[in-house]
N, C-alpha and C. Protein backbone atom coordinates (compact mmCIF):
# COMPACT_ATOMS: atom_id res chain seq x y z
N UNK A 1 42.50 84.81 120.55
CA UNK A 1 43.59 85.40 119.81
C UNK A 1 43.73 84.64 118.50
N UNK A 2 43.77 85.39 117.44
CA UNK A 2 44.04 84.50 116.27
C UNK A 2 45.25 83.99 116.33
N UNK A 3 45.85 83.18 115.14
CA UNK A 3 47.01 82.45 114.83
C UNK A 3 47.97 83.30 114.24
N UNK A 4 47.56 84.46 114.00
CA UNK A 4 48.34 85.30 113.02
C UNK A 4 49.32 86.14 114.59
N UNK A 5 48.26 86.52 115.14
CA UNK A 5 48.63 87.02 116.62
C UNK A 5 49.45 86.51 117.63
N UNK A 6 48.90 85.55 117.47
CA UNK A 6 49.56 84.25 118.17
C UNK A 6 51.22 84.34 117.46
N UNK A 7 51.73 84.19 116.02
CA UNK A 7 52.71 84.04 115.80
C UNK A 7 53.34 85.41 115.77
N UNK A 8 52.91 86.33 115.87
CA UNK A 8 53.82 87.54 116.48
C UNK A 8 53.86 88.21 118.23
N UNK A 9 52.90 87.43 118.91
CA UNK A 9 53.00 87.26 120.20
C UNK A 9 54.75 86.44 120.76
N UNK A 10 54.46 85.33 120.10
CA UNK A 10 55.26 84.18 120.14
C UNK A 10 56.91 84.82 119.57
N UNK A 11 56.97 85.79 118.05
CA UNK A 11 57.93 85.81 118.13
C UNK A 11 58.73 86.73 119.16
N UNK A 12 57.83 87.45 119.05
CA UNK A 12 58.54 89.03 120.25
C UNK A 12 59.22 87.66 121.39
N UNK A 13 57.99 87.24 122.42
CA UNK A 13 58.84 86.32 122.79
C UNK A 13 60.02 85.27 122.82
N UNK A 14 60.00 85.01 121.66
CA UNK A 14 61.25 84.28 121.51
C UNK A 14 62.62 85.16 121.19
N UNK A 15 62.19 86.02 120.73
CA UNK A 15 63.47 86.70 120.77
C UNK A 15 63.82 87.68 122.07
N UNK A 16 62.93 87.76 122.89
CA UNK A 16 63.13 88.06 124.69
C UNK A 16 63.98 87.16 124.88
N UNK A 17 63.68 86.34 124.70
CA UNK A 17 64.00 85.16 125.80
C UNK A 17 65.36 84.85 125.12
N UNK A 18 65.43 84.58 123.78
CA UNK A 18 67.11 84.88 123.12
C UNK A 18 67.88 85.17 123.28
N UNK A 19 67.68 86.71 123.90
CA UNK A 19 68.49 87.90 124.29
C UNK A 19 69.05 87.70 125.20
N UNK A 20 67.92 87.30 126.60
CA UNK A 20 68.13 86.75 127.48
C UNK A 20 69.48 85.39 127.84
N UNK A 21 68.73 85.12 127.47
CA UNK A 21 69.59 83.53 127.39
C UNK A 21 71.44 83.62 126.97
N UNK A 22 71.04 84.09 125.86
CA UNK A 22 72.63 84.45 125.06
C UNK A 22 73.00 85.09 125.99
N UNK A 23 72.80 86.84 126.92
CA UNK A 23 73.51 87.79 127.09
C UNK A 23 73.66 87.05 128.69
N UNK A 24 72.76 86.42 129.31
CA UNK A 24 73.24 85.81 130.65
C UNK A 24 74.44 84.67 130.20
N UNK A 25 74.44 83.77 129.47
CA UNK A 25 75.51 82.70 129.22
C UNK A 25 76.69 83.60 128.59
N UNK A 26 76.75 84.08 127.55
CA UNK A 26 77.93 85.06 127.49
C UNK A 26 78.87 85.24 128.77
N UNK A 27 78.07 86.53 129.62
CA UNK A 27 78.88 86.99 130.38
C UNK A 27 79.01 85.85 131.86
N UNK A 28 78.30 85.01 131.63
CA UNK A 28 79.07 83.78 132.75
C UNK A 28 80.59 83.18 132.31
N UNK A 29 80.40 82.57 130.63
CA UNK A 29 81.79 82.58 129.79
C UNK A 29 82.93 83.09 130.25
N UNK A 30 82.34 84.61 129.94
CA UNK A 30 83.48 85.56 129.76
C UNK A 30 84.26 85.54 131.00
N UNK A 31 83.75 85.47 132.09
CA UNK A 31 83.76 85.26 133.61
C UNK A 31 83.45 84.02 134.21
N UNK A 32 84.14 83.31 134.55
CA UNK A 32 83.75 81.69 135.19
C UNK A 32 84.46 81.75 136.25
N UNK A 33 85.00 82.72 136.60
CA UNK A 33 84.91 82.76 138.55
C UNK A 33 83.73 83.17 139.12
N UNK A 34 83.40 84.53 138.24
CA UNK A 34 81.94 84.69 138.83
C UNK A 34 80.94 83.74 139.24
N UNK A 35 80.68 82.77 138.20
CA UNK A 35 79.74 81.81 137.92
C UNK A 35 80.50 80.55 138.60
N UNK A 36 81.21 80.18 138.83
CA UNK A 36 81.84 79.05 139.58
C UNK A 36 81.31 79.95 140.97
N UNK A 37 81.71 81.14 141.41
CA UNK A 37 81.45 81.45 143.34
C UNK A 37 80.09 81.38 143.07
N UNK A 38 79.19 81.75 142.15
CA UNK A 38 77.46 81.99 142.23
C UNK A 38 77.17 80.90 142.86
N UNK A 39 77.59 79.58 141.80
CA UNK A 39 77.06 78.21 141.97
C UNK A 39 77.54 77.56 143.48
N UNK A 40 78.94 78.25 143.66
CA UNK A 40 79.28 77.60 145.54
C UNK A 40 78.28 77.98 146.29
N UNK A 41 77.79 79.23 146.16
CA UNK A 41 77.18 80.23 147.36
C UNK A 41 75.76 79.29 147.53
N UNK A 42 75.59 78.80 146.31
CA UNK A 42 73.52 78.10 146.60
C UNK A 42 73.94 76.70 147.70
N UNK A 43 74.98 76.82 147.95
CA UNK A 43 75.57 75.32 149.06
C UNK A 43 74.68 74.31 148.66
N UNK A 44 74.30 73.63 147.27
CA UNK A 44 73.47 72.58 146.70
C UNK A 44 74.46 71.58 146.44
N UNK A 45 75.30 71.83 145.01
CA UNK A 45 76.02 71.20 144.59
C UNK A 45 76.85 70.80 145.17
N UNK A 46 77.65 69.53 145.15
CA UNK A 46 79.32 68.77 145.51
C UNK A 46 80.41 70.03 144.96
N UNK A 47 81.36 70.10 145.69
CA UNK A 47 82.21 70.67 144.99
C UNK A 47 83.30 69.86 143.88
N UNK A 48 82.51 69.07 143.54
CA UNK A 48 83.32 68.71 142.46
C UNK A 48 82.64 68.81 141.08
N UNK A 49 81.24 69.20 141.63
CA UNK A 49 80.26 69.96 140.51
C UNK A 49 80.85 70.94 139.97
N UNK A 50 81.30 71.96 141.23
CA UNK A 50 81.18 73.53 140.21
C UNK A 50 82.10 73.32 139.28
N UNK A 51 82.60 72.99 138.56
CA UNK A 51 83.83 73.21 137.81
C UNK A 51 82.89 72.97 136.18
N UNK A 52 81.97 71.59 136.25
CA UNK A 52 81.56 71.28 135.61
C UNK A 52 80.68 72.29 134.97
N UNK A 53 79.71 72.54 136.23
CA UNK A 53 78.16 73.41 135.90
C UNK A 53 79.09 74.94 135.53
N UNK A 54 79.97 75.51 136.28
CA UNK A 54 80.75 76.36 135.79
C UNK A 54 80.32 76.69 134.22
N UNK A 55 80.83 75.64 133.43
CA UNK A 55 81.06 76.08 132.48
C UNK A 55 79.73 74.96 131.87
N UNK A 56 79.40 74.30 132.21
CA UNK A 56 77.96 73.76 131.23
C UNK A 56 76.63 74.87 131.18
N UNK A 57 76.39 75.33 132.30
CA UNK A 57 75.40 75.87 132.35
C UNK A 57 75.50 77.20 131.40
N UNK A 58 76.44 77.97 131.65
CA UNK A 58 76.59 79.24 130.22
C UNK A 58 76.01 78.47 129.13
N UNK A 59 77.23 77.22 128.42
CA UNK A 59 77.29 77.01 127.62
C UNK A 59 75.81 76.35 126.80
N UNK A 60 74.81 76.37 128.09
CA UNK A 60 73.62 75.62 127.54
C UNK A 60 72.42 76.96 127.31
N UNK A 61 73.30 77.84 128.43
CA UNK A 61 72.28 79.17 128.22
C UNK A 61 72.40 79.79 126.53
N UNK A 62 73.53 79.71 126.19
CA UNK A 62 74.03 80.12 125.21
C UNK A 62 73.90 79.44 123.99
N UNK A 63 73.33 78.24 123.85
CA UNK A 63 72.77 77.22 123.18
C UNK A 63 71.67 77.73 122.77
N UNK A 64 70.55 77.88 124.11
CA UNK A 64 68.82 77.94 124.07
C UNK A 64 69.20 78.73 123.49
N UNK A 65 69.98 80.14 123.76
CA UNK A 65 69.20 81.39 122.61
C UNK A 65 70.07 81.15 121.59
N UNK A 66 70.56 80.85 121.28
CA UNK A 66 70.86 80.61 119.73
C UNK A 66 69.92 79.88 119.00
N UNK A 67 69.49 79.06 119.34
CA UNK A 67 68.35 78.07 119.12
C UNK A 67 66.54 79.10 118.79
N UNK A 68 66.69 79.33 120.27
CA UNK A 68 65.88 80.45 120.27
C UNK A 68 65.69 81.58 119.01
N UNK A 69 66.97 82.22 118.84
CA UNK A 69 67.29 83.46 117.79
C UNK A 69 66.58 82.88 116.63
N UNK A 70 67.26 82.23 116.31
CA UNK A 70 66.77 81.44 114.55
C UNK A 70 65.63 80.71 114.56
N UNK A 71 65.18 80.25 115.75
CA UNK A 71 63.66 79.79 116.05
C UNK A 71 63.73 78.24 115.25
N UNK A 72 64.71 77.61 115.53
CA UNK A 72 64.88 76.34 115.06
C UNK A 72 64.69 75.16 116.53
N UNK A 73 64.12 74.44 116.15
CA UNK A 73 63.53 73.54 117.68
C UNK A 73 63.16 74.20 118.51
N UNK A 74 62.24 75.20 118.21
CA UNK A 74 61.63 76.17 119.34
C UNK A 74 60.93 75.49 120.26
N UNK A 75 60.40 74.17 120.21
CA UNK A 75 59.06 73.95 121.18
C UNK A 75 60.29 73.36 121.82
N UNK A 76 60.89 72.40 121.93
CA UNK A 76 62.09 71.57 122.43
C UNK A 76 63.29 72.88 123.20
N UNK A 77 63.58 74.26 122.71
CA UNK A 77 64.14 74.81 123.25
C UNK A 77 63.62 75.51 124.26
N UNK A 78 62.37 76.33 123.95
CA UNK A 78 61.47 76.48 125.21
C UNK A 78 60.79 75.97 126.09
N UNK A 79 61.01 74.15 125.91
CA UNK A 79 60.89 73.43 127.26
C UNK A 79 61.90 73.27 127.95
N UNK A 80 63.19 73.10 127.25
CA UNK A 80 64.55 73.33 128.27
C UNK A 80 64.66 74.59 128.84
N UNK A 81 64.01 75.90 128.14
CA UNK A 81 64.63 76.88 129.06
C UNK A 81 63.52 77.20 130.23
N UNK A 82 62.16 76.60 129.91
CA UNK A 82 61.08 76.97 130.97
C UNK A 82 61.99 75.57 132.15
N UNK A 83 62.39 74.43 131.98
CA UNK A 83 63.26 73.78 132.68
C UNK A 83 64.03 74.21 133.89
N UNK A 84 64.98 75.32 132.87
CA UNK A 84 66.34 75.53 133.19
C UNK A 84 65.68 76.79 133.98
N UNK A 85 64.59 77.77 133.92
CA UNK A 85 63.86 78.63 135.02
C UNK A 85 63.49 78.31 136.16
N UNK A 86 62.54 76.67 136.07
CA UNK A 86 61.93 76.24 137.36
C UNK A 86 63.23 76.10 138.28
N UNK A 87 64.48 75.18 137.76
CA UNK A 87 65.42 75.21 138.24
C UNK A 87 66.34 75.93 139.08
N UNK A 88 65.85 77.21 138.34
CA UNK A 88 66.64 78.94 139.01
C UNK A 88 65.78 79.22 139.79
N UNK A 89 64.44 78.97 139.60
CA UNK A 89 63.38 79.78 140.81
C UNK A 89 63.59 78.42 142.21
N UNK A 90 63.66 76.78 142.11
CA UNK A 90 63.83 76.43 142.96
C UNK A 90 65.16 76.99 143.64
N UNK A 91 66.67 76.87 143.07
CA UNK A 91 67.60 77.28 143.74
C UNK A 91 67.53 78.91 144.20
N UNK A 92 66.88 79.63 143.80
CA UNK A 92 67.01 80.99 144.61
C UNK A 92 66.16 80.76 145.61
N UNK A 93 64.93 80.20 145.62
CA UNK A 93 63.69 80.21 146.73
C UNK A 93 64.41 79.08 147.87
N UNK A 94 65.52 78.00 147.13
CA UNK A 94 66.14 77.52 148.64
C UNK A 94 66.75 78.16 149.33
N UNK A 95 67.89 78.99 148.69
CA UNK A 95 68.61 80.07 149.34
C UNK A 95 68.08 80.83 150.53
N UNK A 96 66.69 81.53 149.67
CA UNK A 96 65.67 82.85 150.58
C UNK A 96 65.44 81.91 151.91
N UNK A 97 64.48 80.83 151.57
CA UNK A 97 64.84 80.14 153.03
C UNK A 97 65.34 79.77 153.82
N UNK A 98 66.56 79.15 153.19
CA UNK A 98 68.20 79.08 154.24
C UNK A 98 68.42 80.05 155.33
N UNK A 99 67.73 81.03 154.87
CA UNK A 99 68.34 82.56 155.34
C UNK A 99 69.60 83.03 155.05
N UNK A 100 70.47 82.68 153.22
CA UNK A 100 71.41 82.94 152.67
C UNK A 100 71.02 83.98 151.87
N UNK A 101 72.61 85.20 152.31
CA UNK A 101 72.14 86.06 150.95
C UNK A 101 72.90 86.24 150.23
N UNK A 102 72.45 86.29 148.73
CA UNK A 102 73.53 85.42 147.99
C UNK A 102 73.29 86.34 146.35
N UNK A 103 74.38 86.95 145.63
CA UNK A 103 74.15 87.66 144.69
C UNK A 103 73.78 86.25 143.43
N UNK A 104 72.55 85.88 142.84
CA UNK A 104 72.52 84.93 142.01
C UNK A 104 73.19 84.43 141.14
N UNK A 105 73.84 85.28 140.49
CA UNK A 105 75.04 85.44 139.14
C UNK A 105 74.14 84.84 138.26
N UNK A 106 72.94 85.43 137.96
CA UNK A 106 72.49 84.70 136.94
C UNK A 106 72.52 86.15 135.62
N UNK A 107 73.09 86.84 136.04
CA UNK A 107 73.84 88.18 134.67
C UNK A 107 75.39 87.79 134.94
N UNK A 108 75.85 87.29 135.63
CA UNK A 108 77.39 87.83 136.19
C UNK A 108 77.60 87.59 137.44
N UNK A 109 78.72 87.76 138.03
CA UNK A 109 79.07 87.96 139.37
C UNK A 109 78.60 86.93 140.16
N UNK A 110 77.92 87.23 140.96
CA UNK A 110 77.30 85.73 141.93
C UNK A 110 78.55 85.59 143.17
N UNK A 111 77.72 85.05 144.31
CA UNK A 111 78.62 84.37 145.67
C UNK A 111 78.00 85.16 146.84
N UNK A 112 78.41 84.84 147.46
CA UNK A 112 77.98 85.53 148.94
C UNK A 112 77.63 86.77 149.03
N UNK A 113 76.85 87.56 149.04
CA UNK A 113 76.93 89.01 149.99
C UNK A 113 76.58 88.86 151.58
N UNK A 114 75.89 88.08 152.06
CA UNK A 114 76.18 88.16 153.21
C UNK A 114 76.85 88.65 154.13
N UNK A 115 78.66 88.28 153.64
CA UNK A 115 79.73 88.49 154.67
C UNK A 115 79.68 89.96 154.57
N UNK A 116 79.88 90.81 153.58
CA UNK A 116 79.59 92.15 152.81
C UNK A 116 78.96 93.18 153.94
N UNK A 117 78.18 92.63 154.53
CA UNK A 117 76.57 92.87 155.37
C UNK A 117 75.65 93.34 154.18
N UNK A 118 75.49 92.64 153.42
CA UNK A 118 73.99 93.10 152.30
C UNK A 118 73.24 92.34 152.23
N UNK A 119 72.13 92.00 152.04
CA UNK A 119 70.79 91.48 152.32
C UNK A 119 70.15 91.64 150.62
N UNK A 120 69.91 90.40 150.20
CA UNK A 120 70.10 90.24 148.47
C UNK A 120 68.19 90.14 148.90
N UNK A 121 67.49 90.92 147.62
CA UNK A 121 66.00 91.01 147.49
C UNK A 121 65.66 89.85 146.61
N UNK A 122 65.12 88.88 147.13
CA UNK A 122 64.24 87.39 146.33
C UNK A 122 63.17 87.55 145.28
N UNK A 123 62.70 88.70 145.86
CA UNK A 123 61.80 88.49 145.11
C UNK A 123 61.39 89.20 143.81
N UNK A 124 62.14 89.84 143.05
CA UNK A 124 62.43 90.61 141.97
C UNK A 124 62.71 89.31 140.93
N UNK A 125 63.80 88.45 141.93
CA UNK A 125 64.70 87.73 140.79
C UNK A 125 63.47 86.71 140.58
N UNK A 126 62.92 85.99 141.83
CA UNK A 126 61.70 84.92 141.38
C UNK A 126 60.75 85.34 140.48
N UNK A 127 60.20 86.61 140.71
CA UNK A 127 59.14 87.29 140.01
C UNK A 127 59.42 87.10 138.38
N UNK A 128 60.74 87.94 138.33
CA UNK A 128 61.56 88.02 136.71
C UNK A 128 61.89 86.33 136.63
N UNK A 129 61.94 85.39 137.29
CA UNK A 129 61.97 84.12 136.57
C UNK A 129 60.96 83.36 136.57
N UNK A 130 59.75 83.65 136.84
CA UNK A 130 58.13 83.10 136.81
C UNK A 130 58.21 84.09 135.28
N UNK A 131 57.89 85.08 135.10
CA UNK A 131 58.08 85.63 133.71
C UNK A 131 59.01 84.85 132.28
N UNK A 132 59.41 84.74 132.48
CA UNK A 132 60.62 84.46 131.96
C UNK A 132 60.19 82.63 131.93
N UNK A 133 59.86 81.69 132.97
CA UNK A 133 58.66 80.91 132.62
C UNK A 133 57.96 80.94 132.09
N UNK A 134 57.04 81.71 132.35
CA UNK A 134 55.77 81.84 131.52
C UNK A 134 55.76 82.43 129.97
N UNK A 135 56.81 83.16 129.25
CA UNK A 135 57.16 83.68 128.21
C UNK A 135 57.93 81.92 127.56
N UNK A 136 58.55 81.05 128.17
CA UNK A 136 59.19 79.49 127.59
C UNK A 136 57.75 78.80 127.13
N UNK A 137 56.92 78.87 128.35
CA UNK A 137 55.77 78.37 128.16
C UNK A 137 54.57 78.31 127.45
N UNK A 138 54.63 79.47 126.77
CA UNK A 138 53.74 80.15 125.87
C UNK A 138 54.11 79.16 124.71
N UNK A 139 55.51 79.66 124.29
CA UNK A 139 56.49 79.12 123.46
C UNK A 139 56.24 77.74 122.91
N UNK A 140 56.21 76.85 124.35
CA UNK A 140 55.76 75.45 124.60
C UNK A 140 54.85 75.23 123.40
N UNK A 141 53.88 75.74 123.91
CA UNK A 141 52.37 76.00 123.78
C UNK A 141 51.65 76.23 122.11
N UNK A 142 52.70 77.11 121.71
CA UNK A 142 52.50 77.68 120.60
C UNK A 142 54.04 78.04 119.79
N UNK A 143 54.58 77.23 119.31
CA UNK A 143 55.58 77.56 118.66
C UNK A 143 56.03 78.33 117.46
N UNK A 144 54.95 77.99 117.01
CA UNK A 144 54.87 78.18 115.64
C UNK A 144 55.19 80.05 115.24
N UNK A 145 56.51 81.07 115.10
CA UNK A 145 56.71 82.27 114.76
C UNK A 145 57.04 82.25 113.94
N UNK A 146 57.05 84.32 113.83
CA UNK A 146 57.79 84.50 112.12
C UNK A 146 59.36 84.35 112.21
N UNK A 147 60.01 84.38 111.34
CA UNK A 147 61.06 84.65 111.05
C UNK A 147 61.93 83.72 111.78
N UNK A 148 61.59 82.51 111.73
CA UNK A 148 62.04 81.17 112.64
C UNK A 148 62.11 80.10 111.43
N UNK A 149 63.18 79.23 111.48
CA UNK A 149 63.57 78.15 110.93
C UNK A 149 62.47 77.35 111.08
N UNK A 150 61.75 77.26 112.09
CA UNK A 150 60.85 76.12 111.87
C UNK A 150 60.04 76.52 111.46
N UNK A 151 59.26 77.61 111.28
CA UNK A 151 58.31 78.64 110.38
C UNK A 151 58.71 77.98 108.78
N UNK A 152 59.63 78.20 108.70
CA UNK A 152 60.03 78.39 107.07
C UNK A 152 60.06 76.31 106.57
N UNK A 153 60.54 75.93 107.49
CA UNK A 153 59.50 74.18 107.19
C UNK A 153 58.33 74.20 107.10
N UNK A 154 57.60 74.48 107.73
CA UNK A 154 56.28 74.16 107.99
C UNK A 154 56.17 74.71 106.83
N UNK A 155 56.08 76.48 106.53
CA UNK A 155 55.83 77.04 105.22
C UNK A 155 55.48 76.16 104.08
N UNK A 156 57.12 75.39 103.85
CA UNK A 156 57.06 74.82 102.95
C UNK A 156 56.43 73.56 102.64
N UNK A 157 55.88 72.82 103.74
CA UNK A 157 55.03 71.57 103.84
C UNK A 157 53.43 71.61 102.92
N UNK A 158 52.94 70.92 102.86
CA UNK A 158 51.73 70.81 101.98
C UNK A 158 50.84 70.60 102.83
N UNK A 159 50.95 70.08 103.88
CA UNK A 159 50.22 69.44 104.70
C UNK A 159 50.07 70.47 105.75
N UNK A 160 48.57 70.55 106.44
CA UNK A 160 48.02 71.44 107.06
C UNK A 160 48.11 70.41 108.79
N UNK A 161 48.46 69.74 108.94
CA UNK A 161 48.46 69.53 110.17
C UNK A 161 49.40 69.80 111.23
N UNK A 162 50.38 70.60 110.34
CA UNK A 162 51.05 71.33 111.13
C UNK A 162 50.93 72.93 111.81
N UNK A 163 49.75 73.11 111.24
CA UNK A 163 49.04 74.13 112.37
C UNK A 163 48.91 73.88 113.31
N UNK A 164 48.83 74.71 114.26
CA UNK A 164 48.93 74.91 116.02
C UNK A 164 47.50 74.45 116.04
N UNK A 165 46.67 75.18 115.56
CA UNK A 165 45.28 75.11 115.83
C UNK A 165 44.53 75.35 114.72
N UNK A 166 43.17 75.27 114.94
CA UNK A 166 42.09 75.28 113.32
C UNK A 166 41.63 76.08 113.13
N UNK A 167 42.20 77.29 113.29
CA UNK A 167 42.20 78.82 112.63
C UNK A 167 41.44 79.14 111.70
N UNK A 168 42.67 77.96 111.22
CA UNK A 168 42.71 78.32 109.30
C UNK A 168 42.43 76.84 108.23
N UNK A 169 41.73 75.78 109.21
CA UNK A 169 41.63 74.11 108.67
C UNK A 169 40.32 74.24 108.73
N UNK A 170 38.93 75.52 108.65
CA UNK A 170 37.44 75.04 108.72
C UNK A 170 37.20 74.54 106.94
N UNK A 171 38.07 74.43 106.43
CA UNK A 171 37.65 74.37 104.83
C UNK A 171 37.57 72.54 104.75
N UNK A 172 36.62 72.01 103.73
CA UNK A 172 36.97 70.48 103.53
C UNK A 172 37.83 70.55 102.70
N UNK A 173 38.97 70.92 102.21
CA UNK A 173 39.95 70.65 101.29
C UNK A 173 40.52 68.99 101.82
N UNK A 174 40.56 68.73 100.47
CA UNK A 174 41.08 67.09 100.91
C UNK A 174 42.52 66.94 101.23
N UNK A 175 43.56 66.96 102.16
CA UNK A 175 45.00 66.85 101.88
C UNK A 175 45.74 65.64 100.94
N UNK A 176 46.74 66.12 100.51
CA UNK A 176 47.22 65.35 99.21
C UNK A 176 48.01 64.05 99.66
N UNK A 177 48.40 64.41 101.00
CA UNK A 177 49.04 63.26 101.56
C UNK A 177 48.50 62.01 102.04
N UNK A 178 47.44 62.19 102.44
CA UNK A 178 46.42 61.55 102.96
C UNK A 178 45.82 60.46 102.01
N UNK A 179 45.69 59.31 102.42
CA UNK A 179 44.92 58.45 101.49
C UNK A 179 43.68 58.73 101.64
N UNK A 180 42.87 58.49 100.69
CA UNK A 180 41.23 58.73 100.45
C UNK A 180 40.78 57.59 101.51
N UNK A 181 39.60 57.81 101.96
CA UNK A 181 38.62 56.82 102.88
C UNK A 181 37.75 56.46 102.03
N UNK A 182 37.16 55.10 102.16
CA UNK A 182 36.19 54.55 101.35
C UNK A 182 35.17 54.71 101.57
């Protein structure tokens, strides 16, 4: 894949994952009972957690994609959110084994269905958060998009070693920054 590809691969992605990020932390915000019962129901945390994660975890979802959106500390934001995924795929995959069924609240809502008698499907949500991994990870990988704050540094740099890769470095041009070798 070229580099050119690569940075419109990368942005579509980052602005997935933006969308993502923002529109799940939003509506936890907007709602922090929801997201306070989500976080009881995974029976992980102390209860003197939820109050905290309650309201940190939106507020960090809601961070990455902002971060994300403007594509400013992209490689640093898409290792926290490929992070903050492994994290969601371990706590749902403890649940599935518990034999808890449990609405995730990772859009909203969240807590028990169990008592309900409903039987919550695992594997949609793991699937969509291995994705959703692997789209952070790319990210990781290759940061470098259009229409991103850190795009528009680099742009402006002189120096070619801030390419991802040597695409576009087969030329001997001498860099200006660089001291000469004897």
């Amino acid at each position: 894949m070229t580099s050119n590809m690569r940075m419109w691969v990368g942005t579509v992605l980052r602005l997935i994952l933006s969308g993502i990020l923002f529109w799940s932390g939003i509506v936890k915000l907007v709602e922090p009972h929801g997201a306070r019962e989500a976080i009881i129901a995974y029976r992980v945390f102390p209860p003197s957690w939820v109050d905290l994660l309650g309201w940190a975890l939106p507020a960090g979802e809601v961070a990455l994609g902002a971060l994300l959106l403007v594509g400013l500390f992209t490689r640093l934001a898409a290792l926290c959110t490929a992070l903050l995924m492994v994290g969601f795929i371990i706590g749902i995959s403890s649940v599935w084994i518990r034999g808890y069924s449990i609405d995730c609240g990772c859009f909203g809502g969240g807590g028990d269905v169990g008592e309900a008698g409903k039987t919550w499907r695992y594997s949609s949500e793991l699937l969509r958060d291995f994705l959703f991994t692997g789209m952070a990870v790319y990210l990781v990988s290759w940061p470098r998009t259009r229409w991103a704050l850190d795009s528009l540094g680099a742009t402006m740099s002189t120096s070619n070693s801030l390419d991802d890769d040597d695409d576009n470095n087969d030329d001997d041009t001498p860099n200006p920054l660089e001291e000469p070798t004897p």
